[in-house]
Protein backbone atom coordinates (compact mmCIF):
# COMPACT_ATOMS: atom_id res chain seq x y z
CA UNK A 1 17.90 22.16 -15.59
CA UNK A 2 17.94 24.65 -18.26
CA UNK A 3 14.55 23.96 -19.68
CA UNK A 4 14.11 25.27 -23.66
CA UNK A 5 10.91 27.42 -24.57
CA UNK A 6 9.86 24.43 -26.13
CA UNK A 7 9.86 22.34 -22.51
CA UNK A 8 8.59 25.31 -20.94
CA UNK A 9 5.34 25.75 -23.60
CA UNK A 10 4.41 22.38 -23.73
CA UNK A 11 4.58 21.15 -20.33
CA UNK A 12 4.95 23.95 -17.53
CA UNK A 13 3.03 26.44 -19.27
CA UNK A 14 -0.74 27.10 -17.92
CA UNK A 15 -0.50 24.23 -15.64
CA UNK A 16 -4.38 22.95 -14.10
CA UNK A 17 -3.39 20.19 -11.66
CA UNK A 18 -0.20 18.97 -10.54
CA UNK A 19 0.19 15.78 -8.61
CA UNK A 20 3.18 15.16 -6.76
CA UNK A 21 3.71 11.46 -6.56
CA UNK A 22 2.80 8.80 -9.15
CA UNK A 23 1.71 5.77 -6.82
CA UNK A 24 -1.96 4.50 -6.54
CA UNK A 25 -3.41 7.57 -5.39
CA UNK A 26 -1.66 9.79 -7.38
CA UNK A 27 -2.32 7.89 -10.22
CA UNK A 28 -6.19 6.77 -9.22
CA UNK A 29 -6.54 10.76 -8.43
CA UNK A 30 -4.96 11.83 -12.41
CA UNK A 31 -7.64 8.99 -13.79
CA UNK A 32 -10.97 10.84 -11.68
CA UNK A 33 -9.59 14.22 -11.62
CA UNK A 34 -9.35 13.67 -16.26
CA UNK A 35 -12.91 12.52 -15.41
CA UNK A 36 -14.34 15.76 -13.93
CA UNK A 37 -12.15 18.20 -15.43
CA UNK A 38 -12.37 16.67 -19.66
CA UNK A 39 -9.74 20.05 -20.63
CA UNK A 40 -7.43 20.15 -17.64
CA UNK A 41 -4.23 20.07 -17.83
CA UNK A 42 -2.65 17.87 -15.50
CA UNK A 43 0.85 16.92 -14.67
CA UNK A 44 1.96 13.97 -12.32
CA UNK A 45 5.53 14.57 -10.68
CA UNK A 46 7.56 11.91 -9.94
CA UNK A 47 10.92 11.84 -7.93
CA UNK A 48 11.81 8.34 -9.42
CA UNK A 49 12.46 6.74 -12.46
CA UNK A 50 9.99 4.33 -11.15
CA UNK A 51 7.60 4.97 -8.73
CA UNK A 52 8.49 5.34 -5.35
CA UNK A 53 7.63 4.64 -1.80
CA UNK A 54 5.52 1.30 -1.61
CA UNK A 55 2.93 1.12 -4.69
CA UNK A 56 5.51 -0.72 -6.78
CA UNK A 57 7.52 -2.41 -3.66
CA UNK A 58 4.60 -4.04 -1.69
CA UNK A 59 3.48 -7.48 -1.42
CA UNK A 60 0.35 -7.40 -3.65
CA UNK A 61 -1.95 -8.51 -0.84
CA UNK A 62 -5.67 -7.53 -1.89
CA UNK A 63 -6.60 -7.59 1.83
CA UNK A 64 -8.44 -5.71 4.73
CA UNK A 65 -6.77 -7.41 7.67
CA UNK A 66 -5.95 -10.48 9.47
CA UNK A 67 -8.03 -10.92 12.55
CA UNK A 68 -5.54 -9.70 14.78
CA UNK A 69 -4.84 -6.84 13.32
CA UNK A 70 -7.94 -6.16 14.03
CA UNK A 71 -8.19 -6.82 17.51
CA UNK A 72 -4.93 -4.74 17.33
CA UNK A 73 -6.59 -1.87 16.05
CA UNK A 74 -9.78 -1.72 18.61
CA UNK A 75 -7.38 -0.96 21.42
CA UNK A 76 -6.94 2.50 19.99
CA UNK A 77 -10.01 2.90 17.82
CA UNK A 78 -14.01 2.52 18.14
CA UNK A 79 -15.86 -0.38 16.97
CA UNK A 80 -17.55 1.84 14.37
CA UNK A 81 -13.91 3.44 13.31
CA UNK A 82 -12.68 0.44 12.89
CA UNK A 83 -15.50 -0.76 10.73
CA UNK A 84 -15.76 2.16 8.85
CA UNK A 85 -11.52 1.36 7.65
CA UNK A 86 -13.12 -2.07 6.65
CA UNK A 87 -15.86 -0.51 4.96
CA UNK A 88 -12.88 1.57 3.00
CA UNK A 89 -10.82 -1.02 2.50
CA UNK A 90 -13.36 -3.52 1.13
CA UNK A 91 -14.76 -0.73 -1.43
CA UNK A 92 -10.90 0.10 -2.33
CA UNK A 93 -10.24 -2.86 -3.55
CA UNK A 94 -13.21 -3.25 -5.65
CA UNK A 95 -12.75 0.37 -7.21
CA UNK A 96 -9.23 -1.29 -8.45
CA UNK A 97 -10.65 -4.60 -9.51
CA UNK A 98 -13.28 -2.45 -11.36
CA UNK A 99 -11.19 -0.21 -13.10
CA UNK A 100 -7.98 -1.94 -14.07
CA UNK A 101 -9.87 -5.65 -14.47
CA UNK A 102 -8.88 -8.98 -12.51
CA UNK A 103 -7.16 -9.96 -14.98
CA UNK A 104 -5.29 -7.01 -15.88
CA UNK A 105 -3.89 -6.63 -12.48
CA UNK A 106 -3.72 -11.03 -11.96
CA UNK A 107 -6.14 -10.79 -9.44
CA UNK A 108 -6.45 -14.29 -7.56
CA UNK A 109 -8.33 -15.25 -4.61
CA UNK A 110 -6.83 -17.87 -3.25
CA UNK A 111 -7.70 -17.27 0.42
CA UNK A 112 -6.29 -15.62 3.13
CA UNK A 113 -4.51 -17.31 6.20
CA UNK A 114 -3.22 -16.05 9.83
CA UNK A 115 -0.58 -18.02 11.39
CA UNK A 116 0.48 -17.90 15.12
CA UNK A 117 4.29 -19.40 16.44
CA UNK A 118 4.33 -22.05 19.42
CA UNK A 119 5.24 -19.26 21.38
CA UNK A 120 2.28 -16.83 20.52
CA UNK A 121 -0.22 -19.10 22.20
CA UNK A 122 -1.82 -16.17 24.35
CA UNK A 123 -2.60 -14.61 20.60
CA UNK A 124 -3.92 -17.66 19.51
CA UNK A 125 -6.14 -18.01 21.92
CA UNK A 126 -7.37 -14.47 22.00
CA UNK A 127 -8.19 -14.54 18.32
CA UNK A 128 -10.15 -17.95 18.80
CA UNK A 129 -12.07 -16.36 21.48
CA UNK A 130 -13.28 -13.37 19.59
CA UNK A 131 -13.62 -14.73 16.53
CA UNK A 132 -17.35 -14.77 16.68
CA UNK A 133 -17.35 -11.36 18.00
CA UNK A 134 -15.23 -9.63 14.80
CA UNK A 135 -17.51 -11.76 12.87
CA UNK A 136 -20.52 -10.11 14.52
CA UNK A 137 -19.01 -6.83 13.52
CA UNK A 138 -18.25 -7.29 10.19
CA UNK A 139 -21.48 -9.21 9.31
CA UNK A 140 -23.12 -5.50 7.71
CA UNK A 141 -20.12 -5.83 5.23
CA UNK A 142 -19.62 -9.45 4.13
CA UNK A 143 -23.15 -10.37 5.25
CA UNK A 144 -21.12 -13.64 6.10
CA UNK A 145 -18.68 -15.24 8.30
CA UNK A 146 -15.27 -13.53 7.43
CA UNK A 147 -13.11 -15.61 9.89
CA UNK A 148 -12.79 -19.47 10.28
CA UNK A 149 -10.21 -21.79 11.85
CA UNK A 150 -8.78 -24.49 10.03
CA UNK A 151 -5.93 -27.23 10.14
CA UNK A 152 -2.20 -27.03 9.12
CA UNK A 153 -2.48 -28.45 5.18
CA UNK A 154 0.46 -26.69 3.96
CA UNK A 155 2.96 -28.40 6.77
CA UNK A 156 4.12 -24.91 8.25
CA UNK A 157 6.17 -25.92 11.61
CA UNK A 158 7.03 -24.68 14.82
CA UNK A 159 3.21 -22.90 14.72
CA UNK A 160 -0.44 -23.65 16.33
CA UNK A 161 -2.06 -26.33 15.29
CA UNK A 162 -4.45 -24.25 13.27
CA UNK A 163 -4.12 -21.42 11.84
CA UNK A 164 -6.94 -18.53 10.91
CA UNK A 165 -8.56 -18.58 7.29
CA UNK A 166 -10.25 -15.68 5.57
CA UNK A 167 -11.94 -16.64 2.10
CA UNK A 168 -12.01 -13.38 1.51
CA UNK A 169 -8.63 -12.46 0.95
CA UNK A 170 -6.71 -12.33 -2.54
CA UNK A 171 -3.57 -11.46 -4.27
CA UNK A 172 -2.92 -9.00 -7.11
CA UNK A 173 0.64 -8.55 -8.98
CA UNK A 174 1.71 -5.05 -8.27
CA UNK A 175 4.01 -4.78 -11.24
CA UNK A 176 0.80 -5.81 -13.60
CA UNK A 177 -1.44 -3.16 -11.26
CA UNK A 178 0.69 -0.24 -11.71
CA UNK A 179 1.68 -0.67 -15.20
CA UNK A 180 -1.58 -0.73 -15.87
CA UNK A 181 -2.50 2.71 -14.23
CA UNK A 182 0.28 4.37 -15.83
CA UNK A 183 -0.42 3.39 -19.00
CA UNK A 184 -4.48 4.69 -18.10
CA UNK A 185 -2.99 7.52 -17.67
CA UNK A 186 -0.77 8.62 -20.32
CA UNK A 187 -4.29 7.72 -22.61
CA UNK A 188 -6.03 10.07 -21.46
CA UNK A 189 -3.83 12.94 -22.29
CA UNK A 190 -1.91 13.34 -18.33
CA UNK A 191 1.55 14.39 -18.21
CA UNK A 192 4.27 12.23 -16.08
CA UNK A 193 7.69 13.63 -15.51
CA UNK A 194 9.81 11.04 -13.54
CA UNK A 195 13.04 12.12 -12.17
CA UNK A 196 11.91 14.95 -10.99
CA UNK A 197 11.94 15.87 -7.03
CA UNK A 198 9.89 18.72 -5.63
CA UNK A 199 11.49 20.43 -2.35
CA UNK A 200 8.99 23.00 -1.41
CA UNK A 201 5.91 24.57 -2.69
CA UNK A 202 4.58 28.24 -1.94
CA UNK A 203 1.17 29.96 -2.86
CA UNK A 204 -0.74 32.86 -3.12
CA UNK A 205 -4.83 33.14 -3.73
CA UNK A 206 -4.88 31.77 -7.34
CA UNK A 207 -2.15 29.81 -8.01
CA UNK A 208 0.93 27.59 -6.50
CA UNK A 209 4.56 27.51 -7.40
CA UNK A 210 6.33 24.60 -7.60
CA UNK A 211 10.01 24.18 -7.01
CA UNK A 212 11.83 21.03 -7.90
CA UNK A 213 15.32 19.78 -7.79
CA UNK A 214 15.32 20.54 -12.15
CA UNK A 215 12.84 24.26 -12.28
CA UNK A 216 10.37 26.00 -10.61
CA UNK A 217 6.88 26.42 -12.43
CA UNK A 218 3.08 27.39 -11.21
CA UNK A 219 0.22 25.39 -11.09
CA UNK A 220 -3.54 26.61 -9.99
CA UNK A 221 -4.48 23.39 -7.92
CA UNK A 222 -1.60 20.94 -5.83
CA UNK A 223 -2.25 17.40 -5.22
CA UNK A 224 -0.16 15.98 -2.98
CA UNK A 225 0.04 12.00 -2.67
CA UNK A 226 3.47 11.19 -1.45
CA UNK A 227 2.33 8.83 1.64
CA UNK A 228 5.67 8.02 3.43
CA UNK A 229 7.30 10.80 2.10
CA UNK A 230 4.66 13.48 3.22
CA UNK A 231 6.51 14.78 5.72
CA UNK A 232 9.39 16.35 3.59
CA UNK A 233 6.62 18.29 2.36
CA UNK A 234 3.62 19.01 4.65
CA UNK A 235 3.00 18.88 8.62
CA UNK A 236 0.75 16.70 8.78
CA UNK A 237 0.83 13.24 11.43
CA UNK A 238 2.11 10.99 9.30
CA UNK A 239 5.23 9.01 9.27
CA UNK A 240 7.62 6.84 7.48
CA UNK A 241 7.90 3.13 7.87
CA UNK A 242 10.39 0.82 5.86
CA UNK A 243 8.85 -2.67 4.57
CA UNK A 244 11.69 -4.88 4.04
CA UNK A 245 10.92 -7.80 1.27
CA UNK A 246 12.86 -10.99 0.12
CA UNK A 247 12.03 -13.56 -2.31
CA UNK A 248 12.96 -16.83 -3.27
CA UNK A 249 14.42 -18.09 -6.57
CA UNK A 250 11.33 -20.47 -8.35
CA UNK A 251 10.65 -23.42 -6.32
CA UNK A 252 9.77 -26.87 -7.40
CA UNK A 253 6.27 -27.90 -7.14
CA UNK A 254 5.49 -25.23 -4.43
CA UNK A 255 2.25 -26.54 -2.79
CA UNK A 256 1.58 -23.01 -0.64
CA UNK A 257 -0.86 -20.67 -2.24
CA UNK A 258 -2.27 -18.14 -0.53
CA UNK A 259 -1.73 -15.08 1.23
CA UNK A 260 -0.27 -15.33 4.83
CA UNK A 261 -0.11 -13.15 7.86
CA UNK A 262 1.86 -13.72 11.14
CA UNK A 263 2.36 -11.71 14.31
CA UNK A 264 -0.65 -9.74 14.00
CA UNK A 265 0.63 -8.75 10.18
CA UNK A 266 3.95 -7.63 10.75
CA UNK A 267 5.17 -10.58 8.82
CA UNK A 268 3.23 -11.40 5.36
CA UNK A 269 4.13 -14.15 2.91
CA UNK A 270 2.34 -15.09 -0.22
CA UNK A 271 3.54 -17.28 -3.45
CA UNK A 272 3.93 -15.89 -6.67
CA UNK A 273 5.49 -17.34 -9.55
CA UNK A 274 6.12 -20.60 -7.96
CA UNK A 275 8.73 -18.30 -5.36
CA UNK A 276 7.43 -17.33 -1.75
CA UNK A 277 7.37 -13.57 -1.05
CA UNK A 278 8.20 -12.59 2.38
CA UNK A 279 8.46 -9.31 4.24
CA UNK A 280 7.18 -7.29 7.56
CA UNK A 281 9.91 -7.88 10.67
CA UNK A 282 9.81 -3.42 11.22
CA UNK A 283 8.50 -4.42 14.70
CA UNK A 284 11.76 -6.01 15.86
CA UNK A 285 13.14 -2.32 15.45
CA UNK A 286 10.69 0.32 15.06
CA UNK A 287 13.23 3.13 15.39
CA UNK A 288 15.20 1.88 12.54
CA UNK A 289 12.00 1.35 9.95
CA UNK A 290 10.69 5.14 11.04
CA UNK A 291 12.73 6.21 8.10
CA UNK A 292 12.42 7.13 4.31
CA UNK A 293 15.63 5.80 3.34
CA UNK A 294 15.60 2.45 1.39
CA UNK A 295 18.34 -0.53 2.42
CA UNK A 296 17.99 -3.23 4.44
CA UNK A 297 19.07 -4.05 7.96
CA UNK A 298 20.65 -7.22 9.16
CA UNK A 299 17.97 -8.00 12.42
CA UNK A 300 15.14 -7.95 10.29
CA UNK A 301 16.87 -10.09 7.01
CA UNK A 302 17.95 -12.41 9.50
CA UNK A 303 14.72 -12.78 10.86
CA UNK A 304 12.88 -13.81 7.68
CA UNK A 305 15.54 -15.86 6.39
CA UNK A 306 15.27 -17.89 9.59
CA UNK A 307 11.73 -17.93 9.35
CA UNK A 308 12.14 -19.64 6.20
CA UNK A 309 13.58 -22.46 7.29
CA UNK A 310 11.86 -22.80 10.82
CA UNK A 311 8.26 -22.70 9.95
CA UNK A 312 7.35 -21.46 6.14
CA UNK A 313 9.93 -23.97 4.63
CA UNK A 314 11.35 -26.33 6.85
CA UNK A 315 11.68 -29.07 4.49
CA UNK A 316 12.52 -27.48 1.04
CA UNK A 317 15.71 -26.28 -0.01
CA UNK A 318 15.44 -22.52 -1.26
CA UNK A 319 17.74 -19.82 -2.01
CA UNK A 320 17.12 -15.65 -2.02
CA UNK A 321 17.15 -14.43 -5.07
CA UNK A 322 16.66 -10.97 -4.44
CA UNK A 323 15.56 -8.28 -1.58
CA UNK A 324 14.29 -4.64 -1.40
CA UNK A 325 12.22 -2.41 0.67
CA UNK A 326 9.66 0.28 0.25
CA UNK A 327 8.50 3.14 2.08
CA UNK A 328 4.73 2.91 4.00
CA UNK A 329 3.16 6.15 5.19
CA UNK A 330 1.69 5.61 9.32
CA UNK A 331 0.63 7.21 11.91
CA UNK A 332 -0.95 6.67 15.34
CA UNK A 333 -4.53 6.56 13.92
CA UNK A 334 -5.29 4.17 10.95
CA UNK A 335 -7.53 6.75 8.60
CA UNK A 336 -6.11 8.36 6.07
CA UNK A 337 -5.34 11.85 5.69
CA UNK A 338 -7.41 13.52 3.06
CA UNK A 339 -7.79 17.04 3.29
CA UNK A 340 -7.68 20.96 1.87
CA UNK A 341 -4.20 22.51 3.31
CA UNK A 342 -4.46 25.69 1.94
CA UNK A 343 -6.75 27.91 -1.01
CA UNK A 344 -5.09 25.38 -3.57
CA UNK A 345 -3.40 22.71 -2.05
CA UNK A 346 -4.58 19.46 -0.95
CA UNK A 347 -3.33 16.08 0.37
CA UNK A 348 -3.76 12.29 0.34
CA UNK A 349 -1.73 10.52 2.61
CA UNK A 350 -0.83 7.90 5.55
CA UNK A 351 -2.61 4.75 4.25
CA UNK A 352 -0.99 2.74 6.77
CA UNK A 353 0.28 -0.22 4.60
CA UNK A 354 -2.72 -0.26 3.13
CA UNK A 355 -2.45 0.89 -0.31
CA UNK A 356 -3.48 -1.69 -2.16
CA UNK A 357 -6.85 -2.39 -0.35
CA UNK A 358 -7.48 1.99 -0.17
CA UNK A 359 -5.14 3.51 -2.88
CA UNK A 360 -7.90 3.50 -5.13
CA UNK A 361 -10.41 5.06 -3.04
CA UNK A 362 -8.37 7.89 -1.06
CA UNK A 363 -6.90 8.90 -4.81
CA UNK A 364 -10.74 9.19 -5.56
CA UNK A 365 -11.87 11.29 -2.12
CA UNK A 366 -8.55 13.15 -2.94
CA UNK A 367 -9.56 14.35 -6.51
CA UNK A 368 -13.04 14.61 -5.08
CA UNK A 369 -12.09 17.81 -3.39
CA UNK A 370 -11.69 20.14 -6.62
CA UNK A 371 -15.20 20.54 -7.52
């Protein structure tokens, strides 16, 4: 791009902060980093005209995990790891609730619920049988029972008799949540640039330079908070994973409300807008999803569609209206990255398809390391 002295003076000239990505924790980190730093001047880069990756293509669930994702994640972590990501997850989602408003962001809780297939019956039965044990461990946080069993009320088929409940859980529209942030930001006097890709950074003691696919420009401090894109950027463990989403055109007195979970979270439905939301199926090909290029793959459409009509909505006729995918950020540990890389460069990254429940709080920790 052949920028005018004009561009150049006014937004590439004595650059503070730059954040590359405009998602919940690049956003979250603009809003606390304005906070501490009243004169900065701070710049959000942003390769889409949109945002991109998963804060605007994710489900809206304003959860901390079904119990069997749980379970799932105490094979490869400690009981106190594991309860520390709750802990994180839990306080994430209040920082959001607290800064944008409930009903800003339509935040609804309607209850979380776990649902296991005829043929998952071994799962079923391991979740009933440590129930009381996750409920143990998470009594510090909730000071309550988190997990309950309860009967089949919205008809689901081809499923266990009951299914888990979590009162808990709620549902946020990400649209509502992100439009919100964005417009935060631009209020308080933060720069956004969409359309703009950055391929490769370098620095020196004081400063970093910046090149994107338009210029190149310096900037004292580097934020980056590009989740499932990280990689193209920084060595760090984290690693793409596609989320592939359809939803239903409106349905006719819809009687499910709720957010769902099946298959230990790798499929999630919800209701919104009197249309059922439905995504996950990256297990059925793992190699496939470990990518950062959007589409959509026949196994995994295929799979939700029939779904559908099995055992979400086997007596209601339905049609897709429309289908995408976003980009999550994973890796074989759960925490989040949030860290120093260099003498001005700094990361906050691999939320694990949790960015809803802990977008808030690593974009905090993230501008919390500029002091």
């Amino acid at each position: 791009m052949d920028l005018s002295y004009w561009e150049i003076k006014t937004w590439f000239t004595d650059v503070d902060i730059t954040i590359i990505g405009s998602g919940i924790v690049g956003l979250t980190s603009a809003i606390r980093l304005r906070q501490k730093f009243p004169k900065a001047n701070i710049v959000v880069l942003e390769k889409g005209f949109l945002p991109q990756g998963a804060s605007t293509k994710n489900a809206g669930f304003a959860c901390f995990g079904s119990l069997s994702e749980i379970l799932d994640d105490l094979n490869i972590h400690t009981e106190e790891e594991v309860l520390n990501l709750i802990k994180k997850r839990v306080k994430g989602l209040q920082l959001l609730r607290e800064a944008l408003g409930d009903r800003v962001i339509d935040y609804q809780n309607l209850g979380g619920y776990e649902l296991f297939t005829k043929e998952n019956e071994a799962l079923f039965d391991i979740c009933q049988n440590k129930r009381t044990y996750i409920n143990k461990l998470l009594k510090p946080v909730f000071k309550t029972e988190v997990f309950s069993f309860v009967d089949n009320s919205f008809d689901f088929q081809n499923i266990q008799p009951r299914y888990g409940f979590n009162r808990f859980e709620g549902q946020i529209d990400t649209g509502k949540m992100i439009d919100a942030l964005l417009k935060k930001v631009l209020r308080l006097g933060i720069k956004i640039i969409n359309k703009c890709k950055v391929e490769s950074f370098s620095e020196d003691m004081t400063s970093v330079k910046v090149k994107t696919d338009q210029f190149e420009f310096s900037t004292s401090k580097l934020m980056i908070a590009t989740n499932g894109f990280a990689s193209k950027l920084i060595d760090q463990p984290v690693k793409p994973a596609r989320a592939q989403v359809l939803i239903t055109k409106p349905i006719d007195d819809l009687h499910i409300k709720g957010t769902f979970h099946l298959d230990r979270g790798y499929y999630y439905f919800r209701n919104i807008d009197n249309r059922i939301l439905f995504g996950g199926g990256r297990h059925l090909d793992f190699n496939a999803e470990e990518t950062d290029e959007f589409g959509q793959t026949e196994i995994v459409q295929n799979s939700l569609e029939t779904l559908l009509k099995t055992t979400i909505l086997p007596n209601t006729n339905f049609e897709i209206d429309h289908r995408w995918s976003g980009i999550m950020g994973v890796g074989t540990q759960k925490k989040p990255i949030v860290k120093q890389l260099g003498n001005n460069v700094y990361c906050g990254v691999r939320l694990g398809g949790m960015g809803v429940a802990i977008g808030s709080i690593v974009g905090r920790d993230l501008a919390d390391l500029l002091e």
